[in-house]
N, C-alpha and C. Protein backbone atom coordinates (compact mmCIF):
# COMPACT_ATOMS: atom_id res chain seq x y z
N UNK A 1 -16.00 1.12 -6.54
CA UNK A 1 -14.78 1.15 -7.32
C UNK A 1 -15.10 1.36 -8.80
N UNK A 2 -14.15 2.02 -8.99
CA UNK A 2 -14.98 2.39 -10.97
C UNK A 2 -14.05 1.27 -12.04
N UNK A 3 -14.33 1.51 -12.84
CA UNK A 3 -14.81 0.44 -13.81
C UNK A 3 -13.41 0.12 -14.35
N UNK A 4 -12.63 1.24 -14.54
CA UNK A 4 -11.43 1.28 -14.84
C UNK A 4 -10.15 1.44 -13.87
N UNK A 5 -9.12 0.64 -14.46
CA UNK A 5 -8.23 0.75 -13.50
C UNK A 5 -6.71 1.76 -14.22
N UNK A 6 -6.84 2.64 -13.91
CA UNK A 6 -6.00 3.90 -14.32
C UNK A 6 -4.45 3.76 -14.56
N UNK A 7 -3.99 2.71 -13.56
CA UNK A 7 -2.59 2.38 -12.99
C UNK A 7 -2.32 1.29 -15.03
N UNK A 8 -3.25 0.69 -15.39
CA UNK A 8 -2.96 0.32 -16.68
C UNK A 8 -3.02 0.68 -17.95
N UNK A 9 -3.72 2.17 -17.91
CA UNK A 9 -4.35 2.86 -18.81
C UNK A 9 -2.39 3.49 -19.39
N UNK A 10 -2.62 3.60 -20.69
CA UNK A 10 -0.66 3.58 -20.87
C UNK A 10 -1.06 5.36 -21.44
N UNK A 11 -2.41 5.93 -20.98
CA UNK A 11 -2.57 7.79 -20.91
C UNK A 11 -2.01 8.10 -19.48
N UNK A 12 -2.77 7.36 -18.76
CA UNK A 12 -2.36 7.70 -17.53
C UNK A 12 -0.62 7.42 -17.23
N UNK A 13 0.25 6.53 -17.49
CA UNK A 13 1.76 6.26 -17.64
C UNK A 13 2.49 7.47 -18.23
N UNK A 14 1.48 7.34 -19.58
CA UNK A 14 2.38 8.61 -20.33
C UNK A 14 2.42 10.11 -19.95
N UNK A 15 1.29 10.29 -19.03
CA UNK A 15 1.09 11.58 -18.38
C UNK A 15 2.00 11.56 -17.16
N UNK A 16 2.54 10.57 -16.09
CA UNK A 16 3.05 10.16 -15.51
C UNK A 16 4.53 10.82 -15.64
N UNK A 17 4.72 10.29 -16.94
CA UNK A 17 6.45 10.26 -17.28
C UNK A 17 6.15 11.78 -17.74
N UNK A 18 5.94 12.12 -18.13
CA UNK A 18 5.61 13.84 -18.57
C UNK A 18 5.72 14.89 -17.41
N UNK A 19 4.97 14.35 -16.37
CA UNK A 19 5.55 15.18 -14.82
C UNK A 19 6.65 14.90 -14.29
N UNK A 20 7.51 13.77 -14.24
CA UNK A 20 9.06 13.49 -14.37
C UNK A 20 9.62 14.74 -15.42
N UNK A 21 9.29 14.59 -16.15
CA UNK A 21 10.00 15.40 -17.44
C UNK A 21 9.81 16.76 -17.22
N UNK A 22 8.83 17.15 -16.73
CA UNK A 22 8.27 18.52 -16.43
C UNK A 22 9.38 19.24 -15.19
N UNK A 23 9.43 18.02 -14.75
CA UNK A 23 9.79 18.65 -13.02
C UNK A 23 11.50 18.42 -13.26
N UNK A 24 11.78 18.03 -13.92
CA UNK A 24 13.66 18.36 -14.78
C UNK A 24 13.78 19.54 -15.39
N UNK A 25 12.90 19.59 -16.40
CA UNK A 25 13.47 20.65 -16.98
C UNK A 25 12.89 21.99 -16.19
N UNK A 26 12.46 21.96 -14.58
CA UNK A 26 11.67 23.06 -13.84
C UNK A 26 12.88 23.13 -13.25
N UNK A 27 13.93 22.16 -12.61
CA UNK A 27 15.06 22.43 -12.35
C UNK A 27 16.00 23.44 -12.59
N UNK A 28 16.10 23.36 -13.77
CA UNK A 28 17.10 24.18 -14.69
C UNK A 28 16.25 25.99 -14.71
N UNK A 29 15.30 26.39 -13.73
CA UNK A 29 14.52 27.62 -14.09
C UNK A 29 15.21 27.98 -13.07
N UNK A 30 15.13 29.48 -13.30
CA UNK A 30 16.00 30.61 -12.14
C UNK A 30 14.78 30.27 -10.99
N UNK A 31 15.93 30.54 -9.64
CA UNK A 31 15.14 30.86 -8.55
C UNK A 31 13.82 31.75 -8.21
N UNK A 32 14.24 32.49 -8.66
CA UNK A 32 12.64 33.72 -8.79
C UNK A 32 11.63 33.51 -9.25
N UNK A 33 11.87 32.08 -10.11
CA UNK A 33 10.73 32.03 -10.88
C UNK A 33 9.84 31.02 -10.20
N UNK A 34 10.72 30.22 -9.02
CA UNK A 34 9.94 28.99 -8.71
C UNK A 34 8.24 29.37 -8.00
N UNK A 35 7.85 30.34 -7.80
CA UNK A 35 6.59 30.90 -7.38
C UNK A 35 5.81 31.36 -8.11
N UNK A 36 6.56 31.62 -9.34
CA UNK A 36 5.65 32.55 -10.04
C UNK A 36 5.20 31.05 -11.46
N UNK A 37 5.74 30.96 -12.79
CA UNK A 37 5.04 30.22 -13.75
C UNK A 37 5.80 29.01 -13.27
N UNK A 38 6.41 28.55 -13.06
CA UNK A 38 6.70 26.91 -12.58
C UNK A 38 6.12 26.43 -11.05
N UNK A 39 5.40 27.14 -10.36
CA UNK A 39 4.40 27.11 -9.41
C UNK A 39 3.13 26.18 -10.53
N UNK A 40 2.69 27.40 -11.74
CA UNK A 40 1.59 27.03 -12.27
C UNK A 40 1.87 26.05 -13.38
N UNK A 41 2.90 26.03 -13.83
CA UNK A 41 3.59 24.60 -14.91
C UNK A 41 3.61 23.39 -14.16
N UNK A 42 3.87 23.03 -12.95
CA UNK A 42 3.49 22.10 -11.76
C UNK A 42 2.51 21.87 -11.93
N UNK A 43 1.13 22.54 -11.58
CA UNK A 43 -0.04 22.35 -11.08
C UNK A 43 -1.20 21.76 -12.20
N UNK A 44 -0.43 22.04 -13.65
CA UNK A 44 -0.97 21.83 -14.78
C UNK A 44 -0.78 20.36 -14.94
N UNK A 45 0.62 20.10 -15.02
CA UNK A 45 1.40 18.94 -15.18
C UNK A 45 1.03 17.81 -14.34
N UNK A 46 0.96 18.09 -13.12
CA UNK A 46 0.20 16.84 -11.88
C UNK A 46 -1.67 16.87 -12.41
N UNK A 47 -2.30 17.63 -13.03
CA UNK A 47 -3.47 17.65 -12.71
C UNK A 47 -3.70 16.74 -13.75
N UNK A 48 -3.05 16.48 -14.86
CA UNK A 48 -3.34 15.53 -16.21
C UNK A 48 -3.07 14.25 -15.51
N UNK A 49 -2.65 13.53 -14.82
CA UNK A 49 -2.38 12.12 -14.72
C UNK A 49 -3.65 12.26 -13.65
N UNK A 50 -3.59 13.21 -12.70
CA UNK A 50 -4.66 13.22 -11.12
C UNK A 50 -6.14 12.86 -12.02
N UNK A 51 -6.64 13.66 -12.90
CA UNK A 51 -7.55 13.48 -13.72
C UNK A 51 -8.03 12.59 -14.49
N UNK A 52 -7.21 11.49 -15.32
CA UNK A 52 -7.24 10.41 -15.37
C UNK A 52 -7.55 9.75 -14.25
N UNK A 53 -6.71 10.18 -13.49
CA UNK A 53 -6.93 8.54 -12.79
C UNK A 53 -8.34 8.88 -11.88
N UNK A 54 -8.78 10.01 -11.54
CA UNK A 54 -10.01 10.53 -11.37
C UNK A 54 -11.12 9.78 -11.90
N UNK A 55 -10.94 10.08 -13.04
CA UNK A 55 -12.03 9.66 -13.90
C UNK A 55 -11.95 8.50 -13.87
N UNK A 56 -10.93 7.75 -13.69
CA UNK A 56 -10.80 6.43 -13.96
C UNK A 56 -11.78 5.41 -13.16
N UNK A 57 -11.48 6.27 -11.73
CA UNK A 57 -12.44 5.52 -10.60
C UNK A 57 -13.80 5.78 -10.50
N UNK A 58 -14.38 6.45 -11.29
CA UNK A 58 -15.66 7.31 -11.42
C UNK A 58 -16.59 6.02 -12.02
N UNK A 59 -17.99 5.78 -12.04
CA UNK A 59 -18.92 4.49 -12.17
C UNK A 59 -19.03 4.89 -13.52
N UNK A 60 -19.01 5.73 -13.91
CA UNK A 60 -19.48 5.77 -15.28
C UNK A 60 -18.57 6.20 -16.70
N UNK A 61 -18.94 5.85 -17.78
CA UNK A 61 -18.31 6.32 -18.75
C UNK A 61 -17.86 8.13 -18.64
N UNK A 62 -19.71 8.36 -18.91
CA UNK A 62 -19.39 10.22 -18.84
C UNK A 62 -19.07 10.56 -17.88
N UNK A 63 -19.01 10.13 -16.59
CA UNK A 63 -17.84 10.92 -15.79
C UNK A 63 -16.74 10.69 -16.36
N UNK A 64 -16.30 9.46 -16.41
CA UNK A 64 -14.86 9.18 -16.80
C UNK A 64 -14.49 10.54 -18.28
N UNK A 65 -15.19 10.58 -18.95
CA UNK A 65 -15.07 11.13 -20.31
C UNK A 65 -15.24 12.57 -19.42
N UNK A 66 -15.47 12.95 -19.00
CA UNK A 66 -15.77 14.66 -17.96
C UNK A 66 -13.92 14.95 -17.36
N UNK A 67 -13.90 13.74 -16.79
CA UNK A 67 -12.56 13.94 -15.84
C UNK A 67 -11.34 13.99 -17.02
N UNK A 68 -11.35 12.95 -18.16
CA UNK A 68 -10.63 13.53 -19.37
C UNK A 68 -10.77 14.84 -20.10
N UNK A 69 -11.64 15.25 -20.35
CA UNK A 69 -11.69 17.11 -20.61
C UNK A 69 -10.96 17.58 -19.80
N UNK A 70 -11.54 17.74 -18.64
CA UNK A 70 -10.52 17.93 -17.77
C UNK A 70 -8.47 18.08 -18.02
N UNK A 71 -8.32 16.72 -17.93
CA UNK A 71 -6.80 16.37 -18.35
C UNK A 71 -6.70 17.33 -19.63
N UNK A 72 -7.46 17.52 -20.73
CA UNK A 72 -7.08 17.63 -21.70
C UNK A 72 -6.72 19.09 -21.49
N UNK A 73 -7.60 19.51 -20.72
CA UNK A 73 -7.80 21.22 -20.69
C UNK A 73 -6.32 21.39 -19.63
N UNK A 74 -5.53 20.87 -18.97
CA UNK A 74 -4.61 21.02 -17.99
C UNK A 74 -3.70 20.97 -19.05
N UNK A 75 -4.03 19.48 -20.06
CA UNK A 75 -2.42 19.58 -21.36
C UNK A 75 -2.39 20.93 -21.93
N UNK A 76 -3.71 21.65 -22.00
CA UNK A 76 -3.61 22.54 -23.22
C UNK A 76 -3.12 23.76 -22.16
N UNK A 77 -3.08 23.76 -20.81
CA UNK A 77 -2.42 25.04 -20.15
C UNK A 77 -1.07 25.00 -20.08
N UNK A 78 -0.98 23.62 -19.64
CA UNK A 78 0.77 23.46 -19.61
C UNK A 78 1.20 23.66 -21.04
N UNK A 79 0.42 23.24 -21.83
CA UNK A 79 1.29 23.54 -23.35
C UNK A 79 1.49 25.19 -23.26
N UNK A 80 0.71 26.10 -23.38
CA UNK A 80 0.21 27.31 -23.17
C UNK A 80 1.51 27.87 -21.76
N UNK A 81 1.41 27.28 -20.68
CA UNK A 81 2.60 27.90 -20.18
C UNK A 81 3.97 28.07 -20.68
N UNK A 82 4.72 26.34 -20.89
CA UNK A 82 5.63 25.88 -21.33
C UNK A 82 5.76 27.06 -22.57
N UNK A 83 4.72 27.21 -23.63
CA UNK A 83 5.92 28.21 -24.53
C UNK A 83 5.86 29.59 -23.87
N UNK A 84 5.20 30.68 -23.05
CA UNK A 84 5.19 31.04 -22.18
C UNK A 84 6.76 31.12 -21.71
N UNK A 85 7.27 30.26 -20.61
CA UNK A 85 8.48 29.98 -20.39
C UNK A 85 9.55 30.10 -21.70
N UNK A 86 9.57 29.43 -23.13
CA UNK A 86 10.08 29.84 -24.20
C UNK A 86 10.54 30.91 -24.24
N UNK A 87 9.37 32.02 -24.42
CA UNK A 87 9.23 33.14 -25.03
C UNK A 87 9.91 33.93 -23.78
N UNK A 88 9.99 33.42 -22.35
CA UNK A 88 10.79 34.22 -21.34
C UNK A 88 11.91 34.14 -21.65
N UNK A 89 12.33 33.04 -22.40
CA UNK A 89 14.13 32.49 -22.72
C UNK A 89 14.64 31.79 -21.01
N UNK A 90 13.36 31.20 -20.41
CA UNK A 90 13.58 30.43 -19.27
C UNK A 90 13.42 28.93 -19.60
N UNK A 91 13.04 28.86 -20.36
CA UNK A 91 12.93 27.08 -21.10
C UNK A 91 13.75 27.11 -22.63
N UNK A 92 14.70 26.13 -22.55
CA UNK A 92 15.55 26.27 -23.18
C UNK A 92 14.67 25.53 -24.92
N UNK A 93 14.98 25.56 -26.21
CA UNK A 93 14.48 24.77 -27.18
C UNK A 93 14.34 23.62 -27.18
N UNK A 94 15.28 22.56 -26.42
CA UNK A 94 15.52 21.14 -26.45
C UNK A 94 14.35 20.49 -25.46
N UNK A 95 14.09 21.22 -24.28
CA UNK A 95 13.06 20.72 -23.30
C UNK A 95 11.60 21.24 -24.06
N UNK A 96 11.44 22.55 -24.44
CA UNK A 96 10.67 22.91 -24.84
C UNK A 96 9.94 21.73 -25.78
N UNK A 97 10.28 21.35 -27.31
CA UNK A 97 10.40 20.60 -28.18
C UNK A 97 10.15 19.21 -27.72
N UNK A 98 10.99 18.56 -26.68
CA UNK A 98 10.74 17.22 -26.10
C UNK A 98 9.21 17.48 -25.30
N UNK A 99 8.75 18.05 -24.54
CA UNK A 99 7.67 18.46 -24.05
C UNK A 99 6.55 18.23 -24.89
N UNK A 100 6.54 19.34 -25.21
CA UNK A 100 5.56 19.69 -26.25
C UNK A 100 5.04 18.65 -26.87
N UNK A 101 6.17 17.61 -27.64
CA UNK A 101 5.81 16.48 -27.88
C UNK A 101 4.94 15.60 -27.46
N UNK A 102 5.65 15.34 -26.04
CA UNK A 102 4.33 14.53 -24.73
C UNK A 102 3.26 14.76 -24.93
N UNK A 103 3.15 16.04 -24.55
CA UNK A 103 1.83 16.81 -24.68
C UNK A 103 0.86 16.21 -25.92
N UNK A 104 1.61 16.44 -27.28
CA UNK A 104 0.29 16.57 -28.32
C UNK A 104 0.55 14.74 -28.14
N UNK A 105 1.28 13.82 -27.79
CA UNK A 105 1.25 12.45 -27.66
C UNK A 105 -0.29 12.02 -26.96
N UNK A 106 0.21 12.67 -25.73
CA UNK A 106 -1.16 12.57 -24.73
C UNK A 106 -2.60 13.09 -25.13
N UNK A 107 -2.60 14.10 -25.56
CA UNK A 107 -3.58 14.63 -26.29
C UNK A 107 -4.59 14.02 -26.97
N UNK A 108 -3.58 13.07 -27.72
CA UNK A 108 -4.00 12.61 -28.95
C UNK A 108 -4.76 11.07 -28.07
N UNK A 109 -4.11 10.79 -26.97
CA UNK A 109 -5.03 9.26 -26.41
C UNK A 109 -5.80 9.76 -25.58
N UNK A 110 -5.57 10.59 -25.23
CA UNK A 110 -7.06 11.54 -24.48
C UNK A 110 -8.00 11.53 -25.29
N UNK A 111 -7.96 12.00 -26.52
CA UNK A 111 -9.00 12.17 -27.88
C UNK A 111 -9.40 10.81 -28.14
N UNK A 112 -8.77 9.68 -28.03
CA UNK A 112 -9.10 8.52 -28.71
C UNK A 112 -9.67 7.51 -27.65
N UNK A 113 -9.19 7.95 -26.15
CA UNK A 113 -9.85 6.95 -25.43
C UNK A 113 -11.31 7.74 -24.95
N UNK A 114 -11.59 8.99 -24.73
CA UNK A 114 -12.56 9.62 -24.93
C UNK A 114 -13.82 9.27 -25.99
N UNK A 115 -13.11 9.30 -27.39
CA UNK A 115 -13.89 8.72 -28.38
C UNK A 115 -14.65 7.15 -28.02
N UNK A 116 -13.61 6.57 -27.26
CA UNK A 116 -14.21 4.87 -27.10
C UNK A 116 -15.17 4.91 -26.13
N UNK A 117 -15.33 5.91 -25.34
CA UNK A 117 -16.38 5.58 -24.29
C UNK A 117 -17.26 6.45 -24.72
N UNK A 118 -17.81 6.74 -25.88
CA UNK A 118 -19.12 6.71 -26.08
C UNK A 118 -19.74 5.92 -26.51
């Protein structure tokens, strides 16, 4: 069992509520699209909390700190899709903006709990 327990980590929560949020405003996307970039806005969005908590169970720090790159590199696609979607005029400004937010939120405790385990 690894060292950390993920379910308390408030990165892993906040990534959590971010795939709630993700998967609302994926609602509101035209039908056609559900295969094509909200297929891959999904896959981005689940892989940041999966990754945490990955790492979480992992024996060691640098794994744990491996499986966060990880997360970080999934925030920075979904960010990267999400305006993507923008620029289609399939994500409206208000979700866009609330998003985005999460994102550099999470980011930023990715960066800092990363920093602590060295």
């Amino acid at each position: 069992m690894g060292k950390h327990n993920y379910r308390e980590l408030r990165v892993w929560q906040e990534a959590m509520e971010l795939c709630k949020f993700v998967y609302l405003a994926l609602a509101e996307f035209p039908n056609d699209e559900k295969y094509g970039l909200s297929s891959q806005i999904k896959r981005s969005a689940i892989s940041i909390p999966s990754n945490i908590a990955e790492g979480a169970g992992r024996n060691t720090d640098k794994m744990f700190s491996h499986f966060l790159s990880i997360a970080y590199g999934s925030s920075c696609e979904l960010s990267t899709q999400l305006e993507l979607s923008k620029h289609f005029d399939i994500l409206n400004d208000e979700n866009h903006i609330s998003l985005e937010e999460r994102i550099i939120r999470i980011q930023k405790m990715i960066y800092k709990l990363t920093q602590s385990l060295k």
